[in-house]
PDB file of N, CA and C in Angstrom:
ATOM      1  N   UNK A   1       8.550  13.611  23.625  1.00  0.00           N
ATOM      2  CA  UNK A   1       9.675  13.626  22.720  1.00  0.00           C
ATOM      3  C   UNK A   1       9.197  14.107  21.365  1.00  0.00           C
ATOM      4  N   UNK A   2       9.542  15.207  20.736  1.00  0.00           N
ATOM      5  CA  UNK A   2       9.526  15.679  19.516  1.00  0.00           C
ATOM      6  C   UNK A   2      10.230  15.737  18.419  1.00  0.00           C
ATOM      7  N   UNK A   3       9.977  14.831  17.763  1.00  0.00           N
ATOM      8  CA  UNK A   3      10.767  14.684  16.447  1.00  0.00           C
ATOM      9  C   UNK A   3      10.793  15.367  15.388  1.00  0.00           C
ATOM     10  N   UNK A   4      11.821  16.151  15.390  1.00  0.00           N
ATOM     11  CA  UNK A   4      11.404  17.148  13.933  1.00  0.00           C
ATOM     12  C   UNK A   4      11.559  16.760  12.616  1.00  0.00           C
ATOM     13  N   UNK A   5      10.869  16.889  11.536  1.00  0.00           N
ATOM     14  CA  UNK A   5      11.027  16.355  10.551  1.00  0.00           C
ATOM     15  C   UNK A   5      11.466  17.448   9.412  1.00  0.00           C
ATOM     16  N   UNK A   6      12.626  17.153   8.634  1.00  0.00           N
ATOM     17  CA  UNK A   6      13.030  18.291   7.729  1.00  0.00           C
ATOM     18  C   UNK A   6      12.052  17.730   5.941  1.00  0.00           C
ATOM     19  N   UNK A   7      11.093  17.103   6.249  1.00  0.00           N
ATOM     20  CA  UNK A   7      10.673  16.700   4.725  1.00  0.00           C
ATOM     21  C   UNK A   7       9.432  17.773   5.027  1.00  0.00           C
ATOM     22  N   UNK A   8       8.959  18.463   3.389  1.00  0.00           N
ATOM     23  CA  UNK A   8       7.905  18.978   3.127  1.00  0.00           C
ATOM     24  C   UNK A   8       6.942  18.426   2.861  1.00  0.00           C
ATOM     25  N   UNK A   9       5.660  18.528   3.944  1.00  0.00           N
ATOM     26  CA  UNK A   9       4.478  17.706   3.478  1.00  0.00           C
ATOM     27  C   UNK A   9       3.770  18.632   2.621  1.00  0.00           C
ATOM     28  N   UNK A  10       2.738  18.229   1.610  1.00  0.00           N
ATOM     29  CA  UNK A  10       1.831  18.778   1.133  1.00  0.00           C
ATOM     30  C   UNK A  10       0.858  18.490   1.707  1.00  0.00           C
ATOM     31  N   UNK A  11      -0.162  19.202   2.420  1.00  0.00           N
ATOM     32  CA  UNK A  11      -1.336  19.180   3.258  1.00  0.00           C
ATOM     33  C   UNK A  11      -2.524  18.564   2.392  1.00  0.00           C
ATOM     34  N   UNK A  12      -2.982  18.935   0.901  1.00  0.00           N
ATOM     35  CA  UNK A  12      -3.590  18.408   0.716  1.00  0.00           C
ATOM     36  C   UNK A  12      -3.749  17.268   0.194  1.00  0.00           C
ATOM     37  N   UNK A  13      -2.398  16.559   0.169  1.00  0.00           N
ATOM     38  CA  UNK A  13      -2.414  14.970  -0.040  1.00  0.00           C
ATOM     39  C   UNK A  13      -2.586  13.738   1.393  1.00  0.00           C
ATOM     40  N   UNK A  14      -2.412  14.858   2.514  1.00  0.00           N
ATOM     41  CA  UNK A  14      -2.427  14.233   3.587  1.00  0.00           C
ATOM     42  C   UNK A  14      -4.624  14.430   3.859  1.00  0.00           C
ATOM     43  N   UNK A  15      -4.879  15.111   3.780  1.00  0.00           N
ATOM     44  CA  UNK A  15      -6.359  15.374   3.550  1.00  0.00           C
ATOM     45  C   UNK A  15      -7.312  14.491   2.679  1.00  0.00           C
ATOM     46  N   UNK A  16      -6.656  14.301   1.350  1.00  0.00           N
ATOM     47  CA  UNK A  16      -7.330  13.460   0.442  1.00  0.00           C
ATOM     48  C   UNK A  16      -6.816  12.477   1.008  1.00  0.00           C
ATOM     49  N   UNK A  17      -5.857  11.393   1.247  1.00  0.00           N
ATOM     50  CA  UNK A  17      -6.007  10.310   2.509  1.00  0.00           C
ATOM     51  C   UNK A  17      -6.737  10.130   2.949  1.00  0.00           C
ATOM     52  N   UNK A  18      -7.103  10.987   3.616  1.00  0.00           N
ATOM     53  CA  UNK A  18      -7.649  10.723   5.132  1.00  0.00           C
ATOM     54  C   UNK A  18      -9.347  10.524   4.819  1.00  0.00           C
ATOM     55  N   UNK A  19      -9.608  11.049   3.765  1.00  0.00           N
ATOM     56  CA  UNK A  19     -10.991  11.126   3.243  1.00  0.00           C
ATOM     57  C   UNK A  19     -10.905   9.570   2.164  1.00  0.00           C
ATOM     58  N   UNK A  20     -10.426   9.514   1.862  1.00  0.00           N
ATOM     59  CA  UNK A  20     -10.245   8.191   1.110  1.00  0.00           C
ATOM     60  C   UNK A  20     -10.438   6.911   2.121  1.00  0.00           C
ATOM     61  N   UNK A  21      -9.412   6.932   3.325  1.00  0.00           N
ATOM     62  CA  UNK A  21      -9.537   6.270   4.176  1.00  0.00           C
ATOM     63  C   UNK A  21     -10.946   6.040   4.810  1.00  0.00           C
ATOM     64  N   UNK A  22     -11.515   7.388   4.949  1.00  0.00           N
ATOM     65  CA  UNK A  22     -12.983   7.373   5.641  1.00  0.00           C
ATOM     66  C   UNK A  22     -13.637   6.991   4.655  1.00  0.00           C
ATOM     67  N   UNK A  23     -13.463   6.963   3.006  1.00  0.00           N
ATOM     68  CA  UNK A  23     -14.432   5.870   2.905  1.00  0.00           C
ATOM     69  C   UNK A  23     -14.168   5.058   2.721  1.00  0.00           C
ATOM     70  N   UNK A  24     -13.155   4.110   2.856  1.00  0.00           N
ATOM     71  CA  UNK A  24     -12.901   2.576   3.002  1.00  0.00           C
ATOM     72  C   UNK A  24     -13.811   2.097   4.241  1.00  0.00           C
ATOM     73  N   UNK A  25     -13.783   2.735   5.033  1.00  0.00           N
ATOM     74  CA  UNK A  25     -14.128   2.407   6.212  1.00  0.00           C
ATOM     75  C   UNK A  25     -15.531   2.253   6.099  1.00  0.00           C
ATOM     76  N   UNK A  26     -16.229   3.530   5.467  1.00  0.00           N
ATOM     77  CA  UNK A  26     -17.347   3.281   4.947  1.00  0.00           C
ATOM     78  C   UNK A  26     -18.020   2.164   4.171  1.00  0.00           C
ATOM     79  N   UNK A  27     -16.671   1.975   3.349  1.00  0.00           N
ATOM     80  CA  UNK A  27     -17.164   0.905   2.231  1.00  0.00           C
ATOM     81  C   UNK A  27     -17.275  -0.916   3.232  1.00  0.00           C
ATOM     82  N   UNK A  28     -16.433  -0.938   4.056  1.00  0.00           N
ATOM     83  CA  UNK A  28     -16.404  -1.907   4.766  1.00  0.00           C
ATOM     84  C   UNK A  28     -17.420  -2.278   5.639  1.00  0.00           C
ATOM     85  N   UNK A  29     -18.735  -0.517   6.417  1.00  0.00           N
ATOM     86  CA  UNK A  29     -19.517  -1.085   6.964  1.00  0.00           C
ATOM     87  C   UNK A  29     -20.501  -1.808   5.935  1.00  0.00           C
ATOM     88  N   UNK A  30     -20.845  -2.080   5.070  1.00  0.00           N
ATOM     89  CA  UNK A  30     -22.184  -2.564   4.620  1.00  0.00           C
ATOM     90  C   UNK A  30     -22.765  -1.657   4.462  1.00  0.00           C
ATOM     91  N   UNK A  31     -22.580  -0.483   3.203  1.00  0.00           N
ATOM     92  CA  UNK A  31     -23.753   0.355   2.741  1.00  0.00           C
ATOM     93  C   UNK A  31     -24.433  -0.192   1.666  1.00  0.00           C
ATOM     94  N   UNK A  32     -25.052   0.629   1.258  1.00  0.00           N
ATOM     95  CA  UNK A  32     -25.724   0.286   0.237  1.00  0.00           C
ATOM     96  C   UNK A  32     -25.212  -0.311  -1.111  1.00  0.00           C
ATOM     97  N   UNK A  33     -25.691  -1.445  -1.478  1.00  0.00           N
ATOM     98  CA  UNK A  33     -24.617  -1.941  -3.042  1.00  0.00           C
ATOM     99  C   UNK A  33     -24.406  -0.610  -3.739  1.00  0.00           C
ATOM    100  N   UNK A  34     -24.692  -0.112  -3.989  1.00  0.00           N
ATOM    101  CA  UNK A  34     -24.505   1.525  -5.198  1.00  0.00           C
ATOM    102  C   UNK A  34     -23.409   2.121  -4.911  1.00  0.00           C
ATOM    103  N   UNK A  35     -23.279   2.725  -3.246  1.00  0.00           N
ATOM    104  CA  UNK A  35     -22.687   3.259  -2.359  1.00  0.00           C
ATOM    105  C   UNK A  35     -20.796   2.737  -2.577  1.00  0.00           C
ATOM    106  N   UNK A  36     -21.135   1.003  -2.269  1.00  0.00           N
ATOM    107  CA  UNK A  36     -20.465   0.519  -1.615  1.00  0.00           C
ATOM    108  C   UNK A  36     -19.766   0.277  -3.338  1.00  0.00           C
ATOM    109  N   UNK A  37     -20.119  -0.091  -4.444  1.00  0.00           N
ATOM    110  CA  UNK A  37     -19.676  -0.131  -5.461  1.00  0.00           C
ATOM    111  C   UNK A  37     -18.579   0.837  -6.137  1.00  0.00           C
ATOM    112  N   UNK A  38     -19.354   2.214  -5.711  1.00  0.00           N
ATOM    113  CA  UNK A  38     -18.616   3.793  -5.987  1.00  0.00           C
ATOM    114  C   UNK A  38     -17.615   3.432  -5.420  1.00  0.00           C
ATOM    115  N   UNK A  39     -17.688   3.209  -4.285  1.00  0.00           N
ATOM    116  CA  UNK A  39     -16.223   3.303  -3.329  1.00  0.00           C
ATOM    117  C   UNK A  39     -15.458   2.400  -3.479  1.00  0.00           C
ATOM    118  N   UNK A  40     -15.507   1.195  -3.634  1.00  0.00           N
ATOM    119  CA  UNK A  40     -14.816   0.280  -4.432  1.00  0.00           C
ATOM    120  C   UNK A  40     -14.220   0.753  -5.044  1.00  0.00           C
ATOM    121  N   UNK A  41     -14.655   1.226  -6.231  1.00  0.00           N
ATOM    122  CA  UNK A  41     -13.909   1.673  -7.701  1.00  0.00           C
ATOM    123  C   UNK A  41     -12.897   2.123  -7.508  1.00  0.00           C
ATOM    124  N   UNK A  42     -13.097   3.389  -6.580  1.00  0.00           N
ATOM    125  CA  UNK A  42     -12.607   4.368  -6.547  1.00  0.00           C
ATOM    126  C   UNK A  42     -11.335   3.736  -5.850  1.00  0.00           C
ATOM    127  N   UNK A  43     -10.995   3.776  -4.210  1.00  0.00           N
ATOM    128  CA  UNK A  43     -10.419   3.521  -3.262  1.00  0.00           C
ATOM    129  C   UNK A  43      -8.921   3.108  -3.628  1.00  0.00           C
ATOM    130  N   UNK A  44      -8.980   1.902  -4.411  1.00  0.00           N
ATOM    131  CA  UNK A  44      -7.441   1.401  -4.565  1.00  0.00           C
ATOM    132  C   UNK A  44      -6.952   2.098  -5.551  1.00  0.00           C
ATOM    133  N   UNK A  45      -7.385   2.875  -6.863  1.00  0.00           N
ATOM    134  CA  UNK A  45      -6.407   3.164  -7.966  1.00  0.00           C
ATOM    135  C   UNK A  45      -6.213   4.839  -7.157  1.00  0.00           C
ATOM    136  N   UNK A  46      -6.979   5.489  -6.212  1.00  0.00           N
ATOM    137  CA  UNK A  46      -6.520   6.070  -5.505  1.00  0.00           C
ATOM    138  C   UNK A  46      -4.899   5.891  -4.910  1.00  0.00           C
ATOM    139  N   UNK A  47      -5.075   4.854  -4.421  1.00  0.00           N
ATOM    140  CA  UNK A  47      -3.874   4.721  -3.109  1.00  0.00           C
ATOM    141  C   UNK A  47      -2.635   4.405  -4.174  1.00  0.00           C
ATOM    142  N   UNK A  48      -2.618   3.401  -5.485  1.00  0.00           N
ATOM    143  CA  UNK A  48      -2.389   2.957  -6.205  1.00  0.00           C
ATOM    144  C   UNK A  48      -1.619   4.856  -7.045  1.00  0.00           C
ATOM    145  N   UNK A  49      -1.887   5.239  -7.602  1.00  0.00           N
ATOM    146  CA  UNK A  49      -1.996   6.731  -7.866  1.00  0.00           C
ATOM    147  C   UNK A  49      -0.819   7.578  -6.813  1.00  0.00           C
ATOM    148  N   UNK A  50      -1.420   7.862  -5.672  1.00  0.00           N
ATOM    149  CA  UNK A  50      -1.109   8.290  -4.479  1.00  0.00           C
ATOM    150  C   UNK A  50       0.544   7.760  -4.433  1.00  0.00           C
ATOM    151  N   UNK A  51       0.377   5.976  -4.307  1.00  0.00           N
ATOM    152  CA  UNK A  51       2.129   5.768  -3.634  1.00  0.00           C
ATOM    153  C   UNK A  51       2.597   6.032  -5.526  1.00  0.00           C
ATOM    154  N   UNK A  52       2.760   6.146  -6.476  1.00  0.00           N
ATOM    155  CA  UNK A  52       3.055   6.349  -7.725  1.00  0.00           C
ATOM    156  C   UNK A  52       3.583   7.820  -7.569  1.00  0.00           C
ATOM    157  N   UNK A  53       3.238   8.745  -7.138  1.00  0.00           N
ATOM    158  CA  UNK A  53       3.066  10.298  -7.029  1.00  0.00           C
ATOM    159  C   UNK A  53       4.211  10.231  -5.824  1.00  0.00           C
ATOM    160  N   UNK A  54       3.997   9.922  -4.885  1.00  0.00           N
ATOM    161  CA  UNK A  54       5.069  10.070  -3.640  1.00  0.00           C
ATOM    162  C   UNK A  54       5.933   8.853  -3.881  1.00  0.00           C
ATOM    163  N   UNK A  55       6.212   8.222  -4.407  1.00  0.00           N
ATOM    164  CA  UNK A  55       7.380   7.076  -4.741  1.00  0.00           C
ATOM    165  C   UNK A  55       8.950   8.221  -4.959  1.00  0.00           C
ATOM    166  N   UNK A  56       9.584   8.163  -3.881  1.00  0.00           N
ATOM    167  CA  UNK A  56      11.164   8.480  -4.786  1.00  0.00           C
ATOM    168  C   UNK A  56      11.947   7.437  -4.716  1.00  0.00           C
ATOM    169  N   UNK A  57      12.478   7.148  -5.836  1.00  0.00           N
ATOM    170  CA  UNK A  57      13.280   6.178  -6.249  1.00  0.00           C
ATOM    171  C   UNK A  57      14.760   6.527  -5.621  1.00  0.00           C
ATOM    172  N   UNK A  58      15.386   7.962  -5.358  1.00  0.00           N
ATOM    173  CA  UNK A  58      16.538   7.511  -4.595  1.00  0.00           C
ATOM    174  C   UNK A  58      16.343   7.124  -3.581  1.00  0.00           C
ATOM    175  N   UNK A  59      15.794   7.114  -2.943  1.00  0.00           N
ATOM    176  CA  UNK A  59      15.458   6.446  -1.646  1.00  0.00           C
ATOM    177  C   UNK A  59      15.179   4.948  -1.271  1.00  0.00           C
ATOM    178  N   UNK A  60      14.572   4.572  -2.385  1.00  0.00           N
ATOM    179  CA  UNK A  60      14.089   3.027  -2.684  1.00  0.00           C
ATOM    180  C   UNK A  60      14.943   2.073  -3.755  1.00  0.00           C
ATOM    181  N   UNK A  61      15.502   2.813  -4.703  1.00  0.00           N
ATOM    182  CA  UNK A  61      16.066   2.241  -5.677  1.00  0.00           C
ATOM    183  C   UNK A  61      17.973   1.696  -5.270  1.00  0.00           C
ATOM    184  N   UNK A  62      18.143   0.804  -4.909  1.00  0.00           N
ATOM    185  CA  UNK A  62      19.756   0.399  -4.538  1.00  0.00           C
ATOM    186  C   UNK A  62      20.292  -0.484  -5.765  1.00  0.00           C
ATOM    187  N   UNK A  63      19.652  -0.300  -6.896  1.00  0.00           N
ATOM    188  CA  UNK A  63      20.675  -1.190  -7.526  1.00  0.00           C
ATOM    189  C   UNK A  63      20.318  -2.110  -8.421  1.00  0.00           C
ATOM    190  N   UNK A  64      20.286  -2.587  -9.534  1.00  0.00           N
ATOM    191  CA  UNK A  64      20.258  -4.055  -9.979  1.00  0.00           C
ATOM    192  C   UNK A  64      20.267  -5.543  -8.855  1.00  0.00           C
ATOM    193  N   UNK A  65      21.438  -5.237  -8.649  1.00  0.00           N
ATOM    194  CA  UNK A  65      21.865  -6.375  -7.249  1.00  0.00           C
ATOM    195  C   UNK A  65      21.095  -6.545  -6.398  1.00  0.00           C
ATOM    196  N   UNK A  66      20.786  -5.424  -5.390  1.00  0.00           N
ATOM    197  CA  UNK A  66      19.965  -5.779  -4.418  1.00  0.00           C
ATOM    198  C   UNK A  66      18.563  -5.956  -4.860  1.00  0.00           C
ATOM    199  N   UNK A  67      17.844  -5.578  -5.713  1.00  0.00           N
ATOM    200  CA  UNK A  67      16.543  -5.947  -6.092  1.00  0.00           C
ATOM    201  C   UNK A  67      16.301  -7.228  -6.365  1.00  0.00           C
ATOM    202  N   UNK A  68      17.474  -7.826  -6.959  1.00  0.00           N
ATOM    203  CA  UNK A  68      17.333  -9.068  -7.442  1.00  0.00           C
ATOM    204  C   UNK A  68      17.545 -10.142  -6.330  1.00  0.00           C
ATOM    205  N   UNK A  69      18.300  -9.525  -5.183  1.00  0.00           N
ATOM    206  CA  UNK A  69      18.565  -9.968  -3.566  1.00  0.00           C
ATOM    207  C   UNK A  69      17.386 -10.495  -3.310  1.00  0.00           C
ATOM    208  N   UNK A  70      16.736  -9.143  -3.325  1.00  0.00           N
ATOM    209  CA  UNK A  70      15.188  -9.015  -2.604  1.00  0.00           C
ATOM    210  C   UNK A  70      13.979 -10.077  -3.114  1.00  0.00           C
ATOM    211  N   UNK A  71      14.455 -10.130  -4.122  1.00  0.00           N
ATOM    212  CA  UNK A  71      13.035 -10.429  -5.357  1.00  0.00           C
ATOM    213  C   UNK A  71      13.448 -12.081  -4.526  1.00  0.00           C
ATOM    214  N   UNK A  72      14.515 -12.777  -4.602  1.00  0.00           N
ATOM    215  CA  UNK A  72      15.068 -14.075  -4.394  1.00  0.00           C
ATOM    216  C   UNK A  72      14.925 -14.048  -3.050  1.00  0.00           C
ATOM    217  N   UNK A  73      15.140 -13.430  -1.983  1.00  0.00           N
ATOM    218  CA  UNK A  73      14.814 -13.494  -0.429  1.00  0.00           C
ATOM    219  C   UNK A  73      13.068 -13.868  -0.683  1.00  0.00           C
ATOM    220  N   UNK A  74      12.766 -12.949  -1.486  1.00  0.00           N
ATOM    221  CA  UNK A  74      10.511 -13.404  -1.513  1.00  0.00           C
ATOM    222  C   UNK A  74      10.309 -14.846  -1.335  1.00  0.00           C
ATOM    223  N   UNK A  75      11.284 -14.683  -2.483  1.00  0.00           N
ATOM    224  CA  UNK A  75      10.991 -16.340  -3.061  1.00  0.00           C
ATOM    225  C   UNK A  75      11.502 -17.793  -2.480  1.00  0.00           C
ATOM    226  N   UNK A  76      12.506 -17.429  -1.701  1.00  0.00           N
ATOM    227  CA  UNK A  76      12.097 -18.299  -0.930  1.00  0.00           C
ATOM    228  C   UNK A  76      11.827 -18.432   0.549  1.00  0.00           C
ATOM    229  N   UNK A  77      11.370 -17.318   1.018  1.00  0.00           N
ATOM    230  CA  UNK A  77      10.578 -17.374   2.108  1.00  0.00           C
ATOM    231  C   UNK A  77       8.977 -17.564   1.771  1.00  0.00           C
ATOM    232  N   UNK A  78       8.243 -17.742   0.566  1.00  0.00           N
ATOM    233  CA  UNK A  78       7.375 -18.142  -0.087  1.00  0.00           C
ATOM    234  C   UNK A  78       7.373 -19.637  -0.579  1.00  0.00           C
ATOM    235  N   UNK A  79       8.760 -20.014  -0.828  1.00  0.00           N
ATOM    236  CA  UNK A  79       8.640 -21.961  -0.838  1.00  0.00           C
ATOM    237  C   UNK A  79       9.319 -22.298   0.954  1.00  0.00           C
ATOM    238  N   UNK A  80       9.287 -21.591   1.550  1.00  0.00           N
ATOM    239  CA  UNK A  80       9.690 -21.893   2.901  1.00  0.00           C
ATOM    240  C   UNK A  80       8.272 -22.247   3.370  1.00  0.00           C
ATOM    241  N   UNK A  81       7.693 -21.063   3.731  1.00  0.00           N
ATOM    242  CA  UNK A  81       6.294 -21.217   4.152  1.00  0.00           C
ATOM    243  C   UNK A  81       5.036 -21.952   3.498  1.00  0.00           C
ATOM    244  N   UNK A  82       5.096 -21.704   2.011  1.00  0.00           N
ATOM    245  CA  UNK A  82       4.552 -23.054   1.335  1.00  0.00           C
ATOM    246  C   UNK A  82       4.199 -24.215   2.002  1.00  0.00           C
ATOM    247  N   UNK A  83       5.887 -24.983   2.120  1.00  0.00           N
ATOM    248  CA  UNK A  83       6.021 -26.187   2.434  1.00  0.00           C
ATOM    249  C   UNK A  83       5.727 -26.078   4.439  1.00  0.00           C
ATOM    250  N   UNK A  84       5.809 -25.136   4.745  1.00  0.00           N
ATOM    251  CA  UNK A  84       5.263 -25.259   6.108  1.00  0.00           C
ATOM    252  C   UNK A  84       4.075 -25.021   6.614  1.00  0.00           C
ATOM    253  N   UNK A  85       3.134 -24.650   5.768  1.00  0.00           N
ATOM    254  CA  UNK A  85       1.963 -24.912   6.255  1.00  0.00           C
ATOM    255  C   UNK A  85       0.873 -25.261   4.878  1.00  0.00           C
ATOM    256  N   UNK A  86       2.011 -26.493   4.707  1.00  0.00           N
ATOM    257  CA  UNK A  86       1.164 -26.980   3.203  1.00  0.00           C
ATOM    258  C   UNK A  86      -0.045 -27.872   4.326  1.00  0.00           C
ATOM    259  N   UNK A  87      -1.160 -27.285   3.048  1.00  0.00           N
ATOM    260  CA  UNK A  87      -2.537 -28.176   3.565  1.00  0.00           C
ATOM    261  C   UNK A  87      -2.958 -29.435   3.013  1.00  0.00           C
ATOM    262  N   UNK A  88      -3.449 -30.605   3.717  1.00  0.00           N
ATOM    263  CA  UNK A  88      -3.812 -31.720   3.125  1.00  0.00           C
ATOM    264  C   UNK A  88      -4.695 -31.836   2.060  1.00  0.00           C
ATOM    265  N   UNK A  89      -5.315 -30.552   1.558  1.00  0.00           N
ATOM    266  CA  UNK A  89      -6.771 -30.718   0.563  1.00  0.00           C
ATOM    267  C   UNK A  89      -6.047 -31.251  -0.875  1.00  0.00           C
TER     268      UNK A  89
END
């Protein structure tokens, strides 16, 4: 089954991904502290960057209302679960 997609990718944001990704992966085996530091740094204000750059807001943005829906659905499925797997410590 082939799904066609009418959105334009840019190839080399799908590339820098994918190399970013490979070094998370990197950074996760246990290289060298130096190594593993670089990649640190780097990695999240990448991705951080990245969804900032590809963010469209008509697509995501519905409203005053529903954000504030949303923000209040968090919150209390966050004192829901809280209180359900509150720990004795």
């Amino acid at each position: 089954m082939k799904v066609q997609n009418n959105i334009s990718r840019e190839s080399y944001i799908d590339v820098a991904r994918g190399l970013v990704i490979l070094l998370v992966l990197i950074g996760h085996s246990e290289p060298p502290a130096l190594i593993k530091t670089g990649i640190y740094g780097f990695h999240m204000p990448f991705f951080f960057i990245l969804s900032g750059y590809l963010f469209d807001s008509n697509k995501w943005c519905r409203g005053d209302k529903a954000i504030s829906q949303d923000a209040l659905e968090g919150v209390y499925n966050t004192v829901f679960y809280s209180f359900l797997y509150k720990s004795d410590n």
